[in-house]
Protein backbone atom coordinates (compact mmCIF):
# COMPACT_ATOMS: atom_id res chain seq x y z
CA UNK A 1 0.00 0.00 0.00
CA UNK A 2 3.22 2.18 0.20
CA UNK A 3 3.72 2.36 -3.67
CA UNK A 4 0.91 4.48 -4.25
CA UNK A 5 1.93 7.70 -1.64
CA UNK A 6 5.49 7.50 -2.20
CA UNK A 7 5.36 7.72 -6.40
CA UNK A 8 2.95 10.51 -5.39
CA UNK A 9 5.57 12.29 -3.14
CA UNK A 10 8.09 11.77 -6.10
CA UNK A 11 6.07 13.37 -8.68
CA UNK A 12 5.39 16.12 -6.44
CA UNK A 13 8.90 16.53 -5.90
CA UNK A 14 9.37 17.13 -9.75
CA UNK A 15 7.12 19.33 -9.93
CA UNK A 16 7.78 22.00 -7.51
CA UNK A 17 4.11 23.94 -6.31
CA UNK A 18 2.06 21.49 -7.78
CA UNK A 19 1.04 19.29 -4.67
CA UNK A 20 0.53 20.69 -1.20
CA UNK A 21 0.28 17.09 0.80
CA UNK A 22 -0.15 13.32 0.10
CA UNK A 23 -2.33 12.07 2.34
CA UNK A 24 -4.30 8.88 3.19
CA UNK A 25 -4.55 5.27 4.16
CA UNK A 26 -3.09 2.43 1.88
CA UNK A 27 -4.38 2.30 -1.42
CA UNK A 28 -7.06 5.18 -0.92
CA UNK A 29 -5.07 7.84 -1.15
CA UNK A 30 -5.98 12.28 -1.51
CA UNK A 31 -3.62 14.68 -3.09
CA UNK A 32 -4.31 18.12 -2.04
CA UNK A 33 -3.12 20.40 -4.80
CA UNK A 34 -0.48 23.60 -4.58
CA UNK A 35 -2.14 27.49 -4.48
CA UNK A 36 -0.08 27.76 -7.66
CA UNK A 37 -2.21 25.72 -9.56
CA UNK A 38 -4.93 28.21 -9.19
CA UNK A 39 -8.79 28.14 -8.22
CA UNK A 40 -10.44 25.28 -10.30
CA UNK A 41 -7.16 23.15 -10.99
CA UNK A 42 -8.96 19.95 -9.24
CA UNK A 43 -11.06 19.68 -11.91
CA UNK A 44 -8.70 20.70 -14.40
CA UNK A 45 -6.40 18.00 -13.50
CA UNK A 46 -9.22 15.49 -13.45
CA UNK A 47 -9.86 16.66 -16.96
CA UNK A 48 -6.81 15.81 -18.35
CA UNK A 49 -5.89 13.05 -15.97
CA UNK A 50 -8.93 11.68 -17.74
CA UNK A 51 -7.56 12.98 -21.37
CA UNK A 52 -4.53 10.78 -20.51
CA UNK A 53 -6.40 7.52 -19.74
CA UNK A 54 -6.79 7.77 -15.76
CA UNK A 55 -10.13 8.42 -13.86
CA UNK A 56 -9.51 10.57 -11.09
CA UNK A 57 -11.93 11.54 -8.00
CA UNK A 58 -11.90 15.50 -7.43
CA UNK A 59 -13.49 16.60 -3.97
CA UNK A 60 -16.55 18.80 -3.80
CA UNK A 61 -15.00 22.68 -3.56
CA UNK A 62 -11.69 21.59 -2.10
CA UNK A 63 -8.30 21.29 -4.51
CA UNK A 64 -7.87 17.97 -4.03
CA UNK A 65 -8.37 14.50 -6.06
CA UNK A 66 -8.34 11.00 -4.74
CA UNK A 67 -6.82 8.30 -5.89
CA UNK A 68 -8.84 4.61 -5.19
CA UNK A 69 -7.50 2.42 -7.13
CA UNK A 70 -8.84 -1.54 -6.85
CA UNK A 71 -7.29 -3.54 -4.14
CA UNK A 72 -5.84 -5.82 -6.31
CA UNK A 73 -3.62 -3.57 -8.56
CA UNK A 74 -0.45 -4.76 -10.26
CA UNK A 75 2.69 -2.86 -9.52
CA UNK A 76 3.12 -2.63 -13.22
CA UNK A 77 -0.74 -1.08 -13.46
CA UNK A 78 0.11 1.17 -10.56
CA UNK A 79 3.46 2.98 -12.52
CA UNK A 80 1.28 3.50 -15.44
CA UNK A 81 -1.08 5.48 -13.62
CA UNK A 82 1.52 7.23 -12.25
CA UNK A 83 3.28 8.02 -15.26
CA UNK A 84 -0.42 9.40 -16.49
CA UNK A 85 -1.35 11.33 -13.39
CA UNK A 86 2.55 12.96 -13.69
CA UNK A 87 1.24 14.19 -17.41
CA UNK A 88 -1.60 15.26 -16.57
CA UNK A 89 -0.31 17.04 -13.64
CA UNK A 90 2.46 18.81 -15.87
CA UNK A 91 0.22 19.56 -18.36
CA UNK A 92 -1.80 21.70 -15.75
CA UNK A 93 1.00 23.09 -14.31
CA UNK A 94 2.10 24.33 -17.62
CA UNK A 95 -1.45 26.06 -17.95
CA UNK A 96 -1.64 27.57 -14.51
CA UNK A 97 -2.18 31.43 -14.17
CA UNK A 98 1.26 33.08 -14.22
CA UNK A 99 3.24 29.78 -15.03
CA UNK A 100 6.84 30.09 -17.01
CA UNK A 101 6.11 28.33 -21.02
């Protein structure tokens, strides 16, 4: 249940701003996103999470998305999601108000 949070912690380490705090039991798991992001960026990331292949779960009128994958996920299943949440998450980054092309 450790994979999940710690590629999440990695990714947000590459991509400075973008994540505020990894938090949550095992495999069900909420990412609370970075003020640099902007207002609406939940459901901007869930957007193109979505455009890259990967359902996320964005929270009501918080910045945050959770990640519940099924209990039995395969590692190799697990670092493609990641790889496709880390686009995603770029790709929003990229298009945040007053971001650096």
């Amino acid at each position: 249940g450790a994979e999940l949070p710690q590629g999440l912690r990695a990714i947000a380490e590459r991509i400075p701003g973008a994540v505020k705090d990894v938090r949550g039991p095992g495999l069900m798991v909420g990412l609370e996103l970075g003020d640099a992001l902007g207002p609406g960026s939940a459901k901007r990331l869930s957007e193109a999470s979505a455009r890259h292949g990967l359902l996320l779960l964005n929270t009501s009128v918080f910045e945050n998305v959770r990640f519940i994958p099924p209990l039995n996920i395969t590692s190799d299943a697990l670092q493609d999601g990641l790889m496709r949440f880390e686009r995603a998450l770029r790709q929003v980054a990229k298009e945040a108000p007053g971001a650096r092309a």
